[in-house]
Protein backbone atom coordinates (compact mmCIF):
# COMPACT_ATOMS: atom_id res chain seq x y z
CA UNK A 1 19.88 -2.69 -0.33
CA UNK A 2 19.05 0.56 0.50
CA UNK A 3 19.93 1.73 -3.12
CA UNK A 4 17.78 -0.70 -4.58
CA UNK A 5 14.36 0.25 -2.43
CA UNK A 6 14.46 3.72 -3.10
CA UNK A 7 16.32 4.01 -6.65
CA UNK A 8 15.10 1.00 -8.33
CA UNK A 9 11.55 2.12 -8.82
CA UNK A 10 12.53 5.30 -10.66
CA UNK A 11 14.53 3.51 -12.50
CA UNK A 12 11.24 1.63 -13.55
CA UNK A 13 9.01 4.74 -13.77
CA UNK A 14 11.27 5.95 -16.59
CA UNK A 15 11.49 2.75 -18.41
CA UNK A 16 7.96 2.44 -19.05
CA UNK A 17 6.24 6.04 -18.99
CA UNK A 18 3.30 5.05 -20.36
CA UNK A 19 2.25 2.40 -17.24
CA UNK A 20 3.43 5.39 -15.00
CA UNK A 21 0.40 7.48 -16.76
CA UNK A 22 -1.77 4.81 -15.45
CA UNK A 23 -0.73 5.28 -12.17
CA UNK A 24 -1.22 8.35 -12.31
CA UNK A 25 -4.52 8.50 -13.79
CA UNK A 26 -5.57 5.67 -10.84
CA UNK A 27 -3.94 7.52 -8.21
CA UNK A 28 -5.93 10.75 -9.54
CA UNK A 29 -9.01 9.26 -9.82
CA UNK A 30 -9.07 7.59 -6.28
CA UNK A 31 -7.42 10.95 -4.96
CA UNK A 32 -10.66 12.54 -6.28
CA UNK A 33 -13.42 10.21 -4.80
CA UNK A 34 -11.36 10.84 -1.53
CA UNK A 35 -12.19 14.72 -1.82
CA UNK A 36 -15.45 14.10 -2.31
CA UNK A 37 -15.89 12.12 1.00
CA UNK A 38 -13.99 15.40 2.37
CA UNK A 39 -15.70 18.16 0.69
CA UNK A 40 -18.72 17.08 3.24
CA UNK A 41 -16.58 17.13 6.33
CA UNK A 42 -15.61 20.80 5.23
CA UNK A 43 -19.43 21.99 4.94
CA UNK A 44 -20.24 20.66 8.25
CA UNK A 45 -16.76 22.35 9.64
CA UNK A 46 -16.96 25.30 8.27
CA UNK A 47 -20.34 26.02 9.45
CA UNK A 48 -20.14 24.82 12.75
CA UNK A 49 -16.54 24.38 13.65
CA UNK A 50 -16.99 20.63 14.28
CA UNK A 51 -15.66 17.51 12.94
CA UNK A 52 -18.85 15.38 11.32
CA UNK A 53 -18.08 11.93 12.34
CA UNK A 54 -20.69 10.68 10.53
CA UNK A 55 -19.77 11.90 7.12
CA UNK A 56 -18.64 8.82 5.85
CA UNK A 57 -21.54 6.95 7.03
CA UNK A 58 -24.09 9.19 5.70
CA UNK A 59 -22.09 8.29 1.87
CA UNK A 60 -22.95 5.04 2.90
CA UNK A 61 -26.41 5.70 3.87
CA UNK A 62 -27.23 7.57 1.08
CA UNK A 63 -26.10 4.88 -0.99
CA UNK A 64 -28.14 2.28 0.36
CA UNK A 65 -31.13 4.47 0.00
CA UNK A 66 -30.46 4.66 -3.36
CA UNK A 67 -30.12 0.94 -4.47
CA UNK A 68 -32.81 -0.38 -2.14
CA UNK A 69 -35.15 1.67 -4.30
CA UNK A 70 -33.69 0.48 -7.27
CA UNK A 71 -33.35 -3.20 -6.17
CA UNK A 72 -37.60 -2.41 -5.72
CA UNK A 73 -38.08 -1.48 -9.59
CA UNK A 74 -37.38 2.40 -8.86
CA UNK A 75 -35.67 3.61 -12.09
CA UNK A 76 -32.35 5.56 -11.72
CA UNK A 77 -33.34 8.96 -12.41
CA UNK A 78 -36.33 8.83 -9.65
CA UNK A 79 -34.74 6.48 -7.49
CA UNK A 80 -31.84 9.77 -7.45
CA UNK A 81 -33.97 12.30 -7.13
CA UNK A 82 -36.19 10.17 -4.04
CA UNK A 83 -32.78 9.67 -2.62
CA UNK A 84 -32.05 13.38 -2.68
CA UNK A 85 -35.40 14.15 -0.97
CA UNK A 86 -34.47 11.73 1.62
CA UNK A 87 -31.14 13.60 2.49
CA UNK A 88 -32.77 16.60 2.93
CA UNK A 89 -35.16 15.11 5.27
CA UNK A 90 -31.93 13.91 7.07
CA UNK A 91 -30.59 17.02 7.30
CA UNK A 92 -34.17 18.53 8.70
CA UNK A 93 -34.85 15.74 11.28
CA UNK A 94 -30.43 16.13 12.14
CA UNK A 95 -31.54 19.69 12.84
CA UNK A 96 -34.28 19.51 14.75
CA UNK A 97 -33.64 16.30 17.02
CA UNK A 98 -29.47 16.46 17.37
CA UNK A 99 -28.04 19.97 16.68
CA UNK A 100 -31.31 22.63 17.95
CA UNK A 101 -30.84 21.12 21.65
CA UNK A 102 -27.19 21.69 21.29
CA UNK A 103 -26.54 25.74 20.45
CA UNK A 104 -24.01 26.92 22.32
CA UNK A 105 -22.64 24.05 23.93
CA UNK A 106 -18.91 23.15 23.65
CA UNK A 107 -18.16 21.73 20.11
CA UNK A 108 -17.06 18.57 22.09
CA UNK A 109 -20.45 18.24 22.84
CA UNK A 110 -21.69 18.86 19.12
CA UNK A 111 -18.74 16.42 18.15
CA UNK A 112 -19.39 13.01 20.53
CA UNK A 113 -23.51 14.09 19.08
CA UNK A 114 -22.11 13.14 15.58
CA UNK A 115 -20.30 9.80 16.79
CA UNK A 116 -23.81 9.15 18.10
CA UNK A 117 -24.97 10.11 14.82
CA UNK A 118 -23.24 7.81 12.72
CA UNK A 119 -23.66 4.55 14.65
CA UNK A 120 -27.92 5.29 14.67
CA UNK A 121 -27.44 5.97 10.48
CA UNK A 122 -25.43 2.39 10.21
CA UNK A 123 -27.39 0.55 12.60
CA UNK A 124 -30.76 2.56 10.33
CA UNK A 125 -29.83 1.84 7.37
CA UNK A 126 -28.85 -2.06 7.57
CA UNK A 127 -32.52 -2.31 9.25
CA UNK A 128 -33.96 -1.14 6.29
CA UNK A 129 -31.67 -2.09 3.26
CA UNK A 130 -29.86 -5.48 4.77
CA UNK A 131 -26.47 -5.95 5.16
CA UNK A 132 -25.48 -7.73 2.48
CA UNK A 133 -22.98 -6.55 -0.09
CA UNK A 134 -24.94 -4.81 -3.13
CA UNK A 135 -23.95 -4.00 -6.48
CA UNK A 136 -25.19 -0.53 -7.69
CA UNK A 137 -25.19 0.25 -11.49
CA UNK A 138 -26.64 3.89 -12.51
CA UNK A 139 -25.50 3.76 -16.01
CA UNK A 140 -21.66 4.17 -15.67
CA UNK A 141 -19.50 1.90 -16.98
CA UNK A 142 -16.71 0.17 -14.87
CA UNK A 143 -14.72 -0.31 -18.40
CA UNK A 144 -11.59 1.52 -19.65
CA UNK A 145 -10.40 2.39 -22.80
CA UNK A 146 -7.05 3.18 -24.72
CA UNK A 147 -5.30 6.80 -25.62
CA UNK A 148 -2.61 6.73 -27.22
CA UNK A 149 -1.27 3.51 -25.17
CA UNK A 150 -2.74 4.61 -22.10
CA UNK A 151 -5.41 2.65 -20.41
CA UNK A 152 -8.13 4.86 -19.08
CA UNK A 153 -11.29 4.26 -16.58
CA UNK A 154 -14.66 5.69 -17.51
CA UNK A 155 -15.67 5.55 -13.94
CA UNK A 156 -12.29 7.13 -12.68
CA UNK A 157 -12.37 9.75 -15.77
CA UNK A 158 -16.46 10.59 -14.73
CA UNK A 159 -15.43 10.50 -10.86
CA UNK A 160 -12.55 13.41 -11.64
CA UNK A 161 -14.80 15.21 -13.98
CA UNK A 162 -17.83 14.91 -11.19
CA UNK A 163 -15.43 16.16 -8.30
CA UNK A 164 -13.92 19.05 -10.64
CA UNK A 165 -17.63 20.12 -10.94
CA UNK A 166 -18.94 19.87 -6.94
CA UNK A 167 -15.62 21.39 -5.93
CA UNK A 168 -16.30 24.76 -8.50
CA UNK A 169 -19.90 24.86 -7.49
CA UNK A 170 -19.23 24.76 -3.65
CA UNK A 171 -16.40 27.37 -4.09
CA UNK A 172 -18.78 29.96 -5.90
CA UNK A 173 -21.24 29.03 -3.17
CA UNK A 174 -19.10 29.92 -0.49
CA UNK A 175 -17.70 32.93 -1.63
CA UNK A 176 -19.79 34.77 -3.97
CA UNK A 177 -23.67 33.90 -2.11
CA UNK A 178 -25.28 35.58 0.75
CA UNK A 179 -25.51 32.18 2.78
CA UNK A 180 -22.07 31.36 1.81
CA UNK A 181 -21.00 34.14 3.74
CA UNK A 182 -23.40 33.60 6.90
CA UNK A 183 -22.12 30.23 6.74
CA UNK A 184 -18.25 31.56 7.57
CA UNK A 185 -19.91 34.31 10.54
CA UNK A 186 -21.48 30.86 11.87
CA UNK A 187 -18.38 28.65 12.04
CA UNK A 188 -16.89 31.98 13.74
CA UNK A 189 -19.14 32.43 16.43
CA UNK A 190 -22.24 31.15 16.71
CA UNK A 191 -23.56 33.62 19.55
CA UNK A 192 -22.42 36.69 17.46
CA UNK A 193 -24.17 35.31 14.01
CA UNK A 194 -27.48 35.04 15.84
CA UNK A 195 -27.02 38.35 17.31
CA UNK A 196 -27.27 39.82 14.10
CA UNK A 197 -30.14 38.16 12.68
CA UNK A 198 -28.42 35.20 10.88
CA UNK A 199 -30.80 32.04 11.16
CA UNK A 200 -28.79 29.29 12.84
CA UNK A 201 -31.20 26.74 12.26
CA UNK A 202 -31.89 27.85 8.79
CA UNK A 203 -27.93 27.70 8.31
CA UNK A 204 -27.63 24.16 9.67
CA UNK A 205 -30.56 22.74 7.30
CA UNK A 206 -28.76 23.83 4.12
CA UNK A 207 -25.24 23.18 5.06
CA UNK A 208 -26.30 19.58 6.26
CA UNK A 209 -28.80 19.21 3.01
CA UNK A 210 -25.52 19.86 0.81
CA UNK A 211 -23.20 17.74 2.85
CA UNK A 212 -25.80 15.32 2.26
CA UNK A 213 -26.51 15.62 -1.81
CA UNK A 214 -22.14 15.87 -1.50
CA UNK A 215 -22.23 12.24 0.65
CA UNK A 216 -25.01 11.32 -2.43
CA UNK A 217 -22.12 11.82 -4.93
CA UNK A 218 -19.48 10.35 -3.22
CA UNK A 219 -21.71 7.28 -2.22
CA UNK A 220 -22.55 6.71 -6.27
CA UNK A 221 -18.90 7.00 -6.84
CA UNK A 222 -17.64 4.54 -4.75
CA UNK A 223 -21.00 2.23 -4.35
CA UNK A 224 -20.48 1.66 -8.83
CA UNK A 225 -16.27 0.92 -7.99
CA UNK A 226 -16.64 -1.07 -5.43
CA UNK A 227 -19.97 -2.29 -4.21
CA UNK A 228 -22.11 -1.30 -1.40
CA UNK A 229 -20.97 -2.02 1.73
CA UNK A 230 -20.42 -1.09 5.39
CA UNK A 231 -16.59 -1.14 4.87
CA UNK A 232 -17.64 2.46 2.90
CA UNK A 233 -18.10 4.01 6.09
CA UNK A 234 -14.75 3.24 6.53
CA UNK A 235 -13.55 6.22 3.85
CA UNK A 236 -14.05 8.67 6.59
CA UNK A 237 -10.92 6.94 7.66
CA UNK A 238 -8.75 8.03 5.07
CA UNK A 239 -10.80 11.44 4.45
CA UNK A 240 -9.46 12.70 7.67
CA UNK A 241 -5.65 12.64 6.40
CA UNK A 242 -6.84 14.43 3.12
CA UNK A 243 -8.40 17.28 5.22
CA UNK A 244 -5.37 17.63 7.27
CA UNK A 245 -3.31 18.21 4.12
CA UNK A 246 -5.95 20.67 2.67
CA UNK A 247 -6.79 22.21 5.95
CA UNK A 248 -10.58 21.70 7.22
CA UNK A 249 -11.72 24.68 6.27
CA UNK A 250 -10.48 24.83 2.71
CA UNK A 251 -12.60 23.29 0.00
CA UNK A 252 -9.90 22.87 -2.98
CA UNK A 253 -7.62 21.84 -0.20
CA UNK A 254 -9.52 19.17 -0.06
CA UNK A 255 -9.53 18.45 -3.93
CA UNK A 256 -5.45 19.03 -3.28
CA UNK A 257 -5.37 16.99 -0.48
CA UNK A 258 -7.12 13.94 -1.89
CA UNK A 259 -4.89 14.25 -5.18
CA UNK A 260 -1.55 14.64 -3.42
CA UNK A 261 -2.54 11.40 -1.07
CA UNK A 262 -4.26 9.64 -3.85
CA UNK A 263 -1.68 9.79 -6.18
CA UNK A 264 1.16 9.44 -3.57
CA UNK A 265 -0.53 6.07 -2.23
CA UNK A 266 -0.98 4.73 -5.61
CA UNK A 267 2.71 5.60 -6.66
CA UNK A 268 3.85 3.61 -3.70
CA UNK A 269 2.30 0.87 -4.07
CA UNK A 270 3.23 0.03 -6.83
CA UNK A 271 6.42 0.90 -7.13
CA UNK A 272 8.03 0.74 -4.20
CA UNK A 273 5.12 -1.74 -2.66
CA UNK A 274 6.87 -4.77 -3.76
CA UNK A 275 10.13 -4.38 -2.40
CA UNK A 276 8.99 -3.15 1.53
CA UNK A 277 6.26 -6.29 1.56
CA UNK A 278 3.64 -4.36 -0.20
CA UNK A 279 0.57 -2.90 1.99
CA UNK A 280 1.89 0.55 1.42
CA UNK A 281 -1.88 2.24 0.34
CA UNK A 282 -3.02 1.36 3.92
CA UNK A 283 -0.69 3.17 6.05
CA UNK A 284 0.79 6.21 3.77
CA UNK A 285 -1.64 8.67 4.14
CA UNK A 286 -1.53 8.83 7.60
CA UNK A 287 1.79 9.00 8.01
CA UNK A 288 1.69 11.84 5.34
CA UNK A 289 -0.68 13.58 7.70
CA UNK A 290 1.42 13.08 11.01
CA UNK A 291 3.92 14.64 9.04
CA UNK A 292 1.89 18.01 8.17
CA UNK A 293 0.56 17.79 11.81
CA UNK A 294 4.08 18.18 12.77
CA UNK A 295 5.49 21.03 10.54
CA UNK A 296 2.01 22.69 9.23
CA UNK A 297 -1.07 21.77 11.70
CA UNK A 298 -3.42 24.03 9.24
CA UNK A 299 -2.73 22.05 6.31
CA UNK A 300 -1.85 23.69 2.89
CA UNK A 301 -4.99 25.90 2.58
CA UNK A 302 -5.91 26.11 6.11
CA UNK A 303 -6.49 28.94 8.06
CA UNK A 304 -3.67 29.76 10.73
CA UNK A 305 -5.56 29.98 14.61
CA UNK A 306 -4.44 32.61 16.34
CA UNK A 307 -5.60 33.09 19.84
CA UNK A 308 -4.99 36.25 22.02
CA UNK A 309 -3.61 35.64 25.85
């Protein structure tokens, strides 16, 4: 018995390589639309040292913005770029109602702010989009298409290509810009940034503007895959595991992260899915993180805390 559940499905990966490709590719592509949920969880950390736990619900928020105004007659470009303007007005009013009245506090503080946070965005935007499930279509087609026996996605193949893109961009930011690097003094310590003239509030507004355009992406992403819906808030769910494999300060650990849990939740599934009762892509990938929170608490990219006693 025991032979069969874990042998078997090799057995079937190498008798038909080209299906495993697939697999792959889906497992990829999905791994990919995780990261981008996480990339905006690592802004938000890495500039303030807390855990946004409204990240997924601002994807979700951002996504209803955007096809309300197109269910109104906006066109796609403008309805984008209105929906852009109305992140960054997010990210100004998050400032200057939720995080100015909290400097200095203890991040537990800053953190149970951001639970807040995310039911007032949900309860928001079903006031002024509805509830109902909506279909959003921006021009990319939910088709696939055959190489060389292999079935491909277009919206998986643009997803990977979209998340390659973000995750360069965000890197360069981060390490080769002035605010990049005030960014990594605030997440430090927020008392010593001010002290030397570093604009917290200034710091928060752009870091919270990008998380925002990033939850923008990711909302497009999966809104065109899978609807939109208030189960998408739910991703933040399974973004958590992916930054505790990339480490929540890391952004390609989070690209890594979301591929290795992707791919490995796709692979089981369908492999070995059928012969444990199936079910396997709700539960692996976070018991692939309560393994790594065992052996390697700073995920693969993270940065080891050491404290001084």
């Amino acid at each position: 018995m025991l032979e069969a559940v874990f042998l078997s499905p090799f057995k079937d990966m190498l008798g038909a390589p080209g299906f495993l490709v697939e697999v792959l590719i889906g497992g990829l592509a999905a791994g990919l639309m995780y990261s981008l949920v996480a990339l905006g969880f690592v802004l938000i950390f890495k500039a303030s040292g807390v855990f946004n736990f409204a990240q997924g619900v601002m994807v979700l928020f951002a996504a209803l913005t955007l096809v309300g105004l197109m269910e109104r007659g906006v066109p796609v470009v403008l309805g984008l770029l209105l929906t852009m303007v109305v992140m960054i007005a997010l990210a100004f009013a998050i400032e200057r109602v939720v995080l100015r009245p909290l400097v200095n506090q203890e991040y537990i503080i800053l953190f149970m702010a951001t639970i807040g946070l995310s039911f007032f965005l949900e309860g928001f935007g079903e006031l002024l989009w509805g509830s109902n499930v909506k279909k959003l279509d921006v021009g990319i087609p939910d088709t696939s298409f055959m190489v060389r026996g292999v079935q491909v996605n277009k919206l998986e193949i643009t997803a990977a290509l979209t998340a390659a893109v973000l995750v360069t961009i965000l890197a360069v930011f981060f390490q080769k810009t002035r605010i990049g690097r005030a960014l990594r003094a605030v997440a430090d310590d927020h008392e010593a940034a001010l002290s030397i003239g570093i604009p917290l509030k200034t710091i928060w507004v752009v870091v919270w503007s990008v998380a925002g355009l990033v939850a923008l992406v990711a909302g497009i992403m999966w809104g065109a895959k899978s609807g939109v819906q208030f189960s998408l808030s739910l991703i933040a769910l399974k973004a958590l595991p992916v930054l505790i494999l990339g480490g929540f300060t890391s952004v390609p650990g989070a690209i890594v992260g979301g591929v290795i849990i992707g791919v490995g939740e796709k692979l089981g599934e369908v492999y070995w899915g059928p012969l444990v009762g199936g079910a396997i892509e709700n539960w692996f990938a976070y018991v692939l993180a309560l393994v790594f929170l065992l052996f390697r608490p700073q995920g693969l990219f993270g940065e080891r805390i050491i404290e001084r006693v």
